[in-house]
C-alpha atoms as a PDB file:
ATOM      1  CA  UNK A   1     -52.439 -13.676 -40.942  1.00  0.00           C
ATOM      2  CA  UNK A   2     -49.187 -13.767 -42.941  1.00  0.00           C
ATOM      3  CA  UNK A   3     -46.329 -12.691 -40.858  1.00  0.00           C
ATOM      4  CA  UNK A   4     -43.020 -11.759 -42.280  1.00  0.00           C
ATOM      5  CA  UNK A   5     -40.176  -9.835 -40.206  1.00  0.00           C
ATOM      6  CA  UNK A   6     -36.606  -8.866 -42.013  1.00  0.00           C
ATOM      7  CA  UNK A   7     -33.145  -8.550 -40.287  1.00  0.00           C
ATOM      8  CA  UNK A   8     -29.744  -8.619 -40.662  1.00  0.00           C
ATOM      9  CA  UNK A   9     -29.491  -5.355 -42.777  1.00  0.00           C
ATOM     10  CA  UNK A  10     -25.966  -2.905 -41.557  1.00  0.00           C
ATOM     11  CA  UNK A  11     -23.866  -1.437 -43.249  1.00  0.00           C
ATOM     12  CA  UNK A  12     -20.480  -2.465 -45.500  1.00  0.00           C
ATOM     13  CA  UNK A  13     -18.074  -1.459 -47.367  1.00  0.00           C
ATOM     14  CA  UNK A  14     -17.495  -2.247 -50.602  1.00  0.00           C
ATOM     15  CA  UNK A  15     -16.995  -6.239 -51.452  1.00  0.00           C
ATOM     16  CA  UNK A  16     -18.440  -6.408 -48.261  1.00  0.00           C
ATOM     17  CA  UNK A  17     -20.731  -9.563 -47.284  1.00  0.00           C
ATOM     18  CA  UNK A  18     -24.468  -9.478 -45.387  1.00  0.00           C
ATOM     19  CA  UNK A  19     -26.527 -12.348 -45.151  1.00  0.00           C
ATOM     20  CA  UNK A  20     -30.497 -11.508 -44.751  1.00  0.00           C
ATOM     21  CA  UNK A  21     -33.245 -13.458 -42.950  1.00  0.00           C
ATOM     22  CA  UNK A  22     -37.121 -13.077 -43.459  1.00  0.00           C
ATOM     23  CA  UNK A  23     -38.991 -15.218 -40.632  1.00  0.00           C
ATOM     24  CA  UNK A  24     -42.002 -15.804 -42.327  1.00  0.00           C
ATOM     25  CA  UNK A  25     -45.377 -17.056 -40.596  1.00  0.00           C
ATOM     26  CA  UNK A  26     -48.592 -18.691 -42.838  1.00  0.00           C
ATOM     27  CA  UNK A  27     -47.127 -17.582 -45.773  1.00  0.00           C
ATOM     28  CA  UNK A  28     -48.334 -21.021 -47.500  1.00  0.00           C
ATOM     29  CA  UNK A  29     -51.448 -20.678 -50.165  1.00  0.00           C
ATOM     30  CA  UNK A  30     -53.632 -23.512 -51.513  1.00  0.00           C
ATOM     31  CA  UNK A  31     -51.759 -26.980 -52.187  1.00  0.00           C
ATOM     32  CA  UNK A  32     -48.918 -25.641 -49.977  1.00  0.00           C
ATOM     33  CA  UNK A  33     -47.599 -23.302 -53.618  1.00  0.00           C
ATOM     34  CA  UNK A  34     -45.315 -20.425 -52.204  1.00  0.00           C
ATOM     35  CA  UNK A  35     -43.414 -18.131 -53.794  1.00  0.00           C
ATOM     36  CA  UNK A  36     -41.033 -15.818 -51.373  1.00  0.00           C
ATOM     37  CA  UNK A  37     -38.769 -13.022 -52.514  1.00  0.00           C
ATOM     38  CA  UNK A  38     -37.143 -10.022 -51.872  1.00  0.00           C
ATOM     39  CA  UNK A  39     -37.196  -7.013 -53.077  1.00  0.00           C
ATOM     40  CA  UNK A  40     -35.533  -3.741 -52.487  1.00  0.00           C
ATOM     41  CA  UNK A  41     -36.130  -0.325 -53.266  1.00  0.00           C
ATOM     42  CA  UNK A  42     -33.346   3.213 -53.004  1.00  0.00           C
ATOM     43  CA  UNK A  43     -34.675   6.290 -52.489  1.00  0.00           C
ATOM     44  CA  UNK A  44     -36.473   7.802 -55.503  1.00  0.00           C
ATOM     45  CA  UNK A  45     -36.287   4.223 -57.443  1.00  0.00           C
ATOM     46  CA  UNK A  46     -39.333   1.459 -58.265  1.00  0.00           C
ATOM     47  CA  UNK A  47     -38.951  -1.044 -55.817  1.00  0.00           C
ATOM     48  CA  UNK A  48     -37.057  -3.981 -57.840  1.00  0.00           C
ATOM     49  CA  UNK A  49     -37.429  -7.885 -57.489  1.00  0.00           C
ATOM     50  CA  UNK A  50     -33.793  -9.497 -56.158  1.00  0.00           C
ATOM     51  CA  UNK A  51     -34.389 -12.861 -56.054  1.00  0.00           C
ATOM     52  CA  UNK A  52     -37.287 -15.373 -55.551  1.00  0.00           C
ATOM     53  CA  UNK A  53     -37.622 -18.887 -54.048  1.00  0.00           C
ATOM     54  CA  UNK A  54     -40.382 -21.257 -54.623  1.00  0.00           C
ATOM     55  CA  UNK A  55     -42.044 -24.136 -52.621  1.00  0.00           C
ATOM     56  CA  UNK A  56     -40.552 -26.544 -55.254  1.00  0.00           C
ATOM     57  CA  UNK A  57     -36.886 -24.700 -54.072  1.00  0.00           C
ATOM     58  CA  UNK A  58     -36.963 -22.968 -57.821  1.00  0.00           C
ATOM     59  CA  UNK A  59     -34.977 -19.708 -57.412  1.00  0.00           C
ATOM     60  CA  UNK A  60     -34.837 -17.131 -59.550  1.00  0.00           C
ATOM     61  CA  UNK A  61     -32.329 -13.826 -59.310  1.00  0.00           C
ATOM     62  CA  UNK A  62     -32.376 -10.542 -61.080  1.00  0.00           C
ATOM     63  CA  UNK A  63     -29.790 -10.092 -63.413  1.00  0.00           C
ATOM     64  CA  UNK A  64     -27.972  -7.646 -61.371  1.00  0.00           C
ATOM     65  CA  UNK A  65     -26.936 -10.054 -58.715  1.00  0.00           C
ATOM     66  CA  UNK A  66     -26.477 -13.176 -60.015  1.00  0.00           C
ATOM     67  CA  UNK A  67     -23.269 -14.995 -58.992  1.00  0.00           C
ATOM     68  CA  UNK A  68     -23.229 -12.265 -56.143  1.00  0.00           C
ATOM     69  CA  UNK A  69     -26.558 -13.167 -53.996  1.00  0.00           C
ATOM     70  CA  UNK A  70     -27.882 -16.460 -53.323  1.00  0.00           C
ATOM     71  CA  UNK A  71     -31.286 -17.293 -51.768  1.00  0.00           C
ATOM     72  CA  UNK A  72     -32.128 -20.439 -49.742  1.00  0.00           C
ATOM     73  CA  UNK A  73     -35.139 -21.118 -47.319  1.00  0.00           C
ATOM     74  CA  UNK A  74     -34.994 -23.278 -43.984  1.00  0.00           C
ATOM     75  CA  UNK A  75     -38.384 -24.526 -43.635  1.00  0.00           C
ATOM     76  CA  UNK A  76     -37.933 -26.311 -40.602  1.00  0.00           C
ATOM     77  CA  UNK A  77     -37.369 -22.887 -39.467  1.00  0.00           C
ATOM     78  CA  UNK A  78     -39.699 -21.478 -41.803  1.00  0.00           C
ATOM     79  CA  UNK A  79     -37.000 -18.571 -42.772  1.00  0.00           C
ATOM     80  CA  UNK A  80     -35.433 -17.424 -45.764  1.00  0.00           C
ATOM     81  CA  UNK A  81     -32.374 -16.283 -46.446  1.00  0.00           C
ATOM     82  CA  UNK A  82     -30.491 -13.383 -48.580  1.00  0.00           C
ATOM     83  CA  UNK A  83     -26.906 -13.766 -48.797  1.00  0.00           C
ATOM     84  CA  UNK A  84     -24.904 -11.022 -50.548  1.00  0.00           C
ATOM     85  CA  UNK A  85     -21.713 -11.151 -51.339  1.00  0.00           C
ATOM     86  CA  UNK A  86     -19.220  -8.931 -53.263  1.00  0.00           C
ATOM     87  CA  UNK A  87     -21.592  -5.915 -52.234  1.00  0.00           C
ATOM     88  CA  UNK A  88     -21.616  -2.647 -54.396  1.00  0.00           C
ATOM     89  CA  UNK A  89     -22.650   1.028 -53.524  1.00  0.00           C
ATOM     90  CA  UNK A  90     -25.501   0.317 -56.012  1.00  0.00           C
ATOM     91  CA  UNK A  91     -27.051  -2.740 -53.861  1.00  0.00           C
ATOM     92  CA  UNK A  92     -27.545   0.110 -51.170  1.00  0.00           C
ATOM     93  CA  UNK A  93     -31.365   0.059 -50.827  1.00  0.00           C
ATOM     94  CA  UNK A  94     -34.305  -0.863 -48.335  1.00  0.00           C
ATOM     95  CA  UNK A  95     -34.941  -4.645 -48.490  1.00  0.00           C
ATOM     96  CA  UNK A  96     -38.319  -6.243 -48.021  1.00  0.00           C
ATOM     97  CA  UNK A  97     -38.981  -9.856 -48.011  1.00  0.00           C
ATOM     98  CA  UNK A  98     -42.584 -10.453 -49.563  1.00  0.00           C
ATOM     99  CA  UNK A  99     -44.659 -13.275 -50.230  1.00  0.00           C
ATOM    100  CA  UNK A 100     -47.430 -14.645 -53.186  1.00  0.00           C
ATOM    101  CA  UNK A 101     -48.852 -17.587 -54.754  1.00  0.00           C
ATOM    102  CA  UNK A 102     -46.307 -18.286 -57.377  1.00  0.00           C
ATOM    103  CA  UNK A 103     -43.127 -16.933 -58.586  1.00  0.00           C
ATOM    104  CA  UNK A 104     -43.614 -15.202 -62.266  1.00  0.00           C
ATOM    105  CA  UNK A 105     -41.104 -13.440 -64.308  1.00  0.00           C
ATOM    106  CA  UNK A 106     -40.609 -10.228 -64.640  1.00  0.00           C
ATOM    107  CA  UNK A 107     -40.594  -9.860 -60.912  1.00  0.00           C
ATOM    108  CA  UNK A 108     -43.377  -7.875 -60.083  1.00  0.00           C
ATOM    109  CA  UNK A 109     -44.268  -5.901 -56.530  1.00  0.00           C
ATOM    110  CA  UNK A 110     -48.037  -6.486 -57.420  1.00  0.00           C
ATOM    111  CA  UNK A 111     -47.824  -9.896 -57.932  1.00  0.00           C
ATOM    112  CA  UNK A 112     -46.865 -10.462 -53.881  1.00  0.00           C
ATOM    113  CA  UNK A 113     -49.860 -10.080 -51.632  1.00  0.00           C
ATOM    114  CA  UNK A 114     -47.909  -9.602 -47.812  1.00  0.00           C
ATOM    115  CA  UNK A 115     -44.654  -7.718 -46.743  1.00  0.00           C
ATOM    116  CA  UNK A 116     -42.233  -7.212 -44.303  1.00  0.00           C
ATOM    117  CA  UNK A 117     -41.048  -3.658 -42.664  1.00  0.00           C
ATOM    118  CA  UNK A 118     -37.806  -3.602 -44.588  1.00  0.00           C
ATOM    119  CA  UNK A 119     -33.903  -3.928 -43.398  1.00  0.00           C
ATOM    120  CA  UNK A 120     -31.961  -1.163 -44.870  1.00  0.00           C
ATOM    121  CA  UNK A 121     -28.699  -2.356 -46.414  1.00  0.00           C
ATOM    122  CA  UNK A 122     -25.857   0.428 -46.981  1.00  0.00           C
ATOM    123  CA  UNK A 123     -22.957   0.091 -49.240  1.00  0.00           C
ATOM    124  CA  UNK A 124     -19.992   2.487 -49.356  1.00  0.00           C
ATOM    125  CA  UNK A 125     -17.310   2.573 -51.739  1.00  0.00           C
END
């Protein structure tokens, strides 16, 4: 059973930094292949992809927070990690780590087959 718990969601202001982790259990598929990403989603919007990293450490980031957000994994810890820098009112959303088979682009919700509970993340100007 895949396992994946979220934390470090609060609330900043503006420019304001949060770093998120995802402790993720048997999230490997066949081979070892991973892909692990988060996503978010604000009230009455699609839930979005943010950024993805795969088990060959490829990372991929929407185009809304590049050079703002970096993702990194620990796998002795078997945790990744969401740091967000330079934060706007926009990024304010619920964020879910998730994980599939293989990282594809566009980001897609379907495409990722287990999910956490969410960390909400609020931005205010």
């Amino acid at each position: 059973q895949v396992h994946l718990v979220e934390s470090g969601g609060g609330s900043v202001q503006a420019g304001g930094s949060l770093r998120l982790s995802c402790a993720a259990s048997r999230y490997k598929y066949t081979f070892g292949h991973y892909c692990l990403g988060w996503f978010r989603q604000a009230p009455g919007k699609e839930r979005e992809g943010v950024a993805t990293v795969e088990s060959d450490h490829s990372t991929t980031y929407a185009d809304s927070v590049k050079g703002r957000f970096t993702i990194s994994q620990d796998s002795t810890k078997n945790t990744v990690y969401l740091e967000m820098n330079s934060l706007k009112p926009e990024d304010t959303a619920m964020y879910y780590c998730a994980a599939g088979p293989s990282c594809r682009l566009p980001l897609r919700p379907t495409d990722f087959d287990y999910w956490g509970q969410g960390t909400q993340v609020n931005v205010s100007s």
